[in-house]
N, C-alpha and C. Protein backbone atom coordinates (compact mmCIF):
# COMPACT_ATOMS: atom_id res chain seq x y z
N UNK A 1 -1.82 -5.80 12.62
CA UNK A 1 -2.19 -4.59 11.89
C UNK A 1 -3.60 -4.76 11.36
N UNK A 2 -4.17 -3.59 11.31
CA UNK A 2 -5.89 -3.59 10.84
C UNK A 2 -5.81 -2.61 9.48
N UNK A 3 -7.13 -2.64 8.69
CA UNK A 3 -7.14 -2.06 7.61
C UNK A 3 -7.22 -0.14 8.30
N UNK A 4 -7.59 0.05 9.24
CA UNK A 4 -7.47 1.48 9.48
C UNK A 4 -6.10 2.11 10.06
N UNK A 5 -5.40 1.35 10.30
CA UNK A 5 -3.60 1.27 10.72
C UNK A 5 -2.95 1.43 9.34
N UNK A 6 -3.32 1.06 8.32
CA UNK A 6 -2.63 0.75 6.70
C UNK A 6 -3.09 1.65 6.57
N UNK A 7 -4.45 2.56 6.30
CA UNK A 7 -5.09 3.48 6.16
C UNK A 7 -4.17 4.61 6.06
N UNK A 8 -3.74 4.54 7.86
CA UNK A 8 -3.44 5.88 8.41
C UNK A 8 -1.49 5.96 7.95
N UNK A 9 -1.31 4.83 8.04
CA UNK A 9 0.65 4.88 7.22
C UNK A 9 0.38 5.66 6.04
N UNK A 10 -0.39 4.90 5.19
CA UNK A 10 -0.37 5.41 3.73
C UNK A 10 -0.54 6.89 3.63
N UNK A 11 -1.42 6.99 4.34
CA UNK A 11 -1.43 8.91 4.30
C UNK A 11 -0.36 9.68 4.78
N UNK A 12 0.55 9.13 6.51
CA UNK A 12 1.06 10.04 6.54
C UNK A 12 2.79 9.45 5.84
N UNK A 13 2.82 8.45 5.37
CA UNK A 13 3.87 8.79 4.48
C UNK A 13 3.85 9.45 2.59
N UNK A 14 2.32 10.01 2.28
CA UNK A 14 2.27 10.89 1.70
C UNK A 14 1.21 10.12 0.20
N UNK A 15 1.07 9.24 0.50
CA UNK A 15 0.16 8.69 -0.70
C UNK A 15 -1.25 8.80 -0.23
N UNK A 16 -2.22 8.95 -1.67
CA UNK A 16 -3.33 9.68 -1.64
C UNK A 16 -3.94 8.29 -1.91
N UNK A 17 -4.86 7.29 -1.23
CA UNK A 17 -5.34 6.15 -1.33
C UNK A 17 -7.07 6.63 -1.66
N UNK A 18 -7.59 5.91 -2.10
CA UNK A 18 -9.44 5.34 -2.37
C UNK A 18 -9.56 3.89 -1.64
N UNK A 19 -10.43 3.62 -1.22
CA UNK A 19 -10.84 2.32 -0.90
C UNK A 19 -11.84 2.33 -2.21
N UNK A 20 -11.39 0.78 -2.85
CA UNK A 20 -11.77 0.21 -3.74
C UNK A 20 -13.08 -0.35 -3.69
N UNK A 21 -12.77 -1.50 -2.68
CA UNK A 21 -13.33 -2.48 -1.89
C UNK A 21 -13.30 -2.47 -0.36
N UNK A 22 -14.19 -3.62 0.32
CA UNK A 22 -13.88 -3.20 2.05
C UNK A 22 -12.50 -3.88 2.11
N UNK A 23 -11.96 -2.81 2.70
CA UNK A 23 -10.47 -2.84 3.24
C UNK A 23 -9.50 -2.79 2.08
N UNK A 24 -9.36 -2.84 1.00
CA UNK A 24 -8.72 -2.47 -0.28
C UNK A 24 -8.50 -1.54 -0.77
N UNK A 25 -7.11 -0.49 -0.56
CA UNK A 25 -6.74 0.74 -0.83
C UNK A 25 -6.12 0.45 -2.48
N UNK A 26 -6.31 1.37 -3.47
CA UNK A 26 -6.11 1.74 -4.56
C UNK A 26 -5.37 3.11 -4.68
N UNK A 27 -4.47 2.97 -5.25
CA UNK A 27 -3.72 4.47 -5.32
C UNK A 27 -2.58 4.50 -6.59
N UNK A 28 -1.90 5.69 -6.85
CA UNK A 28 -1.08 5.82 -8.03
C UNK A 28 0.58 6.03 -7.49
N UNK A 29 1.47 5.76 -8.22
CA UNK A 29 2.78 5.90 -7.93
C UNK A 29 3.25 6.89 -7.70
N UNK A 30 3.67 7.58 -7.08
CA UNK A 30 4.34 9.11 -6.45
C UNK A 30 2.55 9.75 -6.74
N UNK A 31 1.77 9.59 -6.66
CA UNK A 31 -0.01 10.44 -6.77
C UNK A 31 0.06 10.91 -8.06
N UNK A 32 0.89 9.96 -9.13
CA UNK A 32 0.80 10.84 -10.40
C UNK A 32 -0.38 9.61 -10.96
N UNK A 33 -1.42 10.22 -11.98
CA UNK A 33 -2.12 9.38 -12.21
C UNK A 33 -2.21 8.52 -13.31
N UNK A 34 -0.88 9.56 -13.80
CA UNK A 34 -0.29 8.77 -15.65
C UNK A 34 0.52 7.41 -14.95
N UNK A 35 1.18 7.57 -13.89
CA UNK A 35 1.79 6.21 -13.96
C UNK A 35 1.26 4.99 -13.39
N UNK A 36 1.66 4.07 -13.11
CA UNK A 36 1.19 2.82 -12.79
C UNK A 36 -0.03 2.88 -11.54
N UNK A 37 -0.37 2.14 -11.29
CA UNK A 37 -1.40 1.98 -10.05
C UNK A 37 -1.27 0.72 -8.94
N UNK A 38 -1.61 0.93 -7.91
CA UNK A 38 -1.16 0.17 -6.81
C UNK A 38 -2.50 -0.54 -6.06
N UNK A 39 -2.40 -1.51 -5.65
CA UNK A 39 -3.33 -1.78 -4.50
C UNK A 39 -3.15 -2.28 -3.01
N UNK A 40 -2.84 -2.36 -2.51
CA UNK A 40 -2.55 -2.83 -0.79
C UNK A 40 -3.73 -3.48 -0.01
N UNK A 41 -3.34 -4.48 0.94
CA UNK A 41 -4.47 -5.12 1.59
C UNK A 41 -4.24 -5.60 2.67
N UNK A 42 -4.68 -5.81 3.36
CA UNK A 42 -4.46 -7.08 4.94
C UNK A 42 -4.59 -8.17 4.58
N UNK A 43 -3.75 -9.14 4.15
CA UNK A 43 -4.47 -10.58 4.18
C UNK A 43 -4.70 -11.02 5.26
N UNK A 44 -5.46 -12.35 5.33
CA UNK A 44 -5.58 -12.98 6.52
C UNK A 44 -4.41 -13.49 7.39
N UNK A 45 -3.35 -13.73 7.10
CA UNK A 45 -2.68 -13.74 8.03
C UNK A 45 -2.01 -12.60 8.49
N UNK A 46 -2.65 -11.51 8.40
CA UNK A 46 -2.28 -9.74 9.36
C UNK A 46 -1.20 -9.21 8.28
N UNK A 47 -0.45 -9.47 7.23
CA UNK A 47 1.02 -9.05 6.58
C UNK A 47 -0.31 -8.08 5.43
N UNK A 48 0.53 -7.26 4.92
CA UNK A 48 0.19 -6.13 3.73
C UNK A 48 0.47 -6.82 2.63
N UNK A 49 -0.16 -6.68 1.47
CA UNK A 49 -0.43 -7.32 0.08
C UNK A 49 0.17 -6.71 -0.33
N UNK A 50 0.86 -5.73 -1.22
CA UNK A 50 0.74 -5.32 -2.13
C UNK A 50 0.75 -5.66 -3.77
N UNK A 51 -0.09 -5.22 -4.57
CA UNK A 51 -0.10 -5.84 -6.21
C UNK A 51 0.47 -4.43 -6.66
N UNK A 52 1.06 -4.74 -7.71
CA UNK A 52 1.06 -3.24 -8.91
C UNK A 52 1.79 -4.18 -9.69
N UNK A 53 1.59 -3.32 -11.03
CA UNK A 53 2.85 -3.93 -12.22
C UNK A 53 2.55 -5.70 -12.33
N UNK A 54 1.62 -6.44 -12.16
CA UNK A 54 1.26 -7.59 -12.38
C UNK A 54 2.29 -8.44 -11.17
N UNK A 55 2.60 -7.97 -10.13
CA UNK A 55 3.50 -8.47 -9.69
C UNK A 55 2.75 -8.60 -7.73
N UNK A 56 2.32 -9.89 -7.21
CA UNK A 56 1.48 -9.21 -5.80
C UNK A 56 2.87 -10.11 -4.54
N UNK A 57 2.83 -9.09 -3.83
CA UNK A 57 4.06 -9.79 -2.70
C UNK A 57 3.55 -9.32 -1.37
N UNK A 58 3.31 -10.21 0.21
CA UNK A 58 3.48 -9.96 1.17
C UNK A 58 4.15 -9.90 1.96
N UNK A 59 4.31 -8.44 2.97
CA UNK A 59 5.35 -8.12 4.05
C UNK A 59 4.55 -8.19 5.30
N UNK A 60 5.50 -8.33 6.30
CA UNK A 60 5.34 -7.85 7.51
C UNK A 60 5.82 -7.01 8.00
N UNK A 61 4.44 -5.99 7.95
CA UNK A 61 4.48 -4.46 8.20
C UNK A 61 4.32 -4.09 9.75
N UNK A 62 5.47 -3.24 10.19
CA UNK A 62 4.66 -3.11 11.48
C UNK A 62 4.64 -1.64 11.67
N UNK A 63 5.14 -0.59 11.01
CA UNK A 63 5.29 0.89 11.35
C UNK A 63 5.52 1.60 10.42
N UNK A 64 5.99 2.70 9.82
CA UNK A 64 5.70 3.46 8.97
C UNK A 64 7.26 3.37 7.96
N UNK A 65 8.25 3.15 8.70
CA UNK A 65 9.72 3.10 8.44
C UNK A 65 9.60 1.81 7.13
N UNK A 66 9.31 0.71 7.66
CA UNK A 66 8.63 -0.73 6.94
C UNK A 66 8.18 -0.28 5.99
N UNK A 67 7.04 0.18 6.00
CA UNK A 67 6.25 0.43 4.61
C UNK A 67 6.53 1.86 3.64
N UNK A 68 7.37 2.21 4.41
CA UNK A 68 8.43 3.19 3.62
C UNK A 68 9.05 2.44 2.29
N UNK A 69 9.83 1.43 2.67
CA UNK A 69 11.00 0.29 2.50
C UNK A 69 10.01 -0.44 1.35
N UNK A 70 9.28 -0.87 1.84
CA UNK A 70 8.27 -1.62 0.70
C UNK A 70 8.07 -1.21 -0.01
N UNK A 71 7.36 0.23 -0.38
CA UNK A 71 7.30 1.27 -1.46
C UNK A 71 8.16 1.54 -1.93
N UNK A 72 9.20 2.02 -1.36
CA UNK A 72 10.48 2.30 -2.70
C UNK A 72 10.84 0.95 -3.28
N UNK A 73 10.59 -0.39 -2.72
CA UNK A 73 10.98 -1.33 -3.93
C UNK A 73 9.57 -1.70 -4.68
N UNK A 74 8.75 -1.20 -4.49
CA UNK A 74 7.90 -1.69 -5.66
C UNK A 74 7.70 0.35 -6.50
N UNK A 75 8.63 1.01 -6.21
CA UNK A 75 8.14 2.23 -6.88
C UNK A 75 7.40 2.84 -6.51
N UNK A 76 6.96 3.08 -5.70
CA UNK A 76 5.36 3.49 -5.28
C UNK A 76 5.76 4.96 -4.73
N UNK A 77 7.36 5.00 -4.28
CA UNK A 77 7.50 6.61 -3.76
C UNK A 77 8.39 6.70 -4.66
């Protein structure tokens, strides 16, 4: 997976992302902006970062279903 593959999930499963940094998406929980905030990444070994809530964990993401799954356990949908 590449940072423009993460890009393109995040949008069409409905979250409104900023790039922070190169390759570092920033975004809010359900796009509300009162609640928590998120960040997502590629690490180097190809798996998705995600941080929010002081808490950072990597998956291996491969399709949109996956990172569905990931988001509802960190809250994010």
């Amino acid at each position: 997976m590449n940072s423009g593959k993460l890009w393109y999930l995040l949008n069409s499963i409905g979250l409104n992302v900023t790039e922070v940094k190169r390759d570092v998406f920033k975004g809010y929980a359900c796009n509300v902006k009162q609640w928590h905030s998120f960040r997502m990444w590629i690490n180097k070994s190809g798996k998705v970062t995600v941080r929010t809530l002081g808490v950072q964990k990597s998956f291996h993401v491969m399709n949109e279903r996956q990172l569905k799954e990931v988001c509802k356990g960190f809250e994010i949908l």
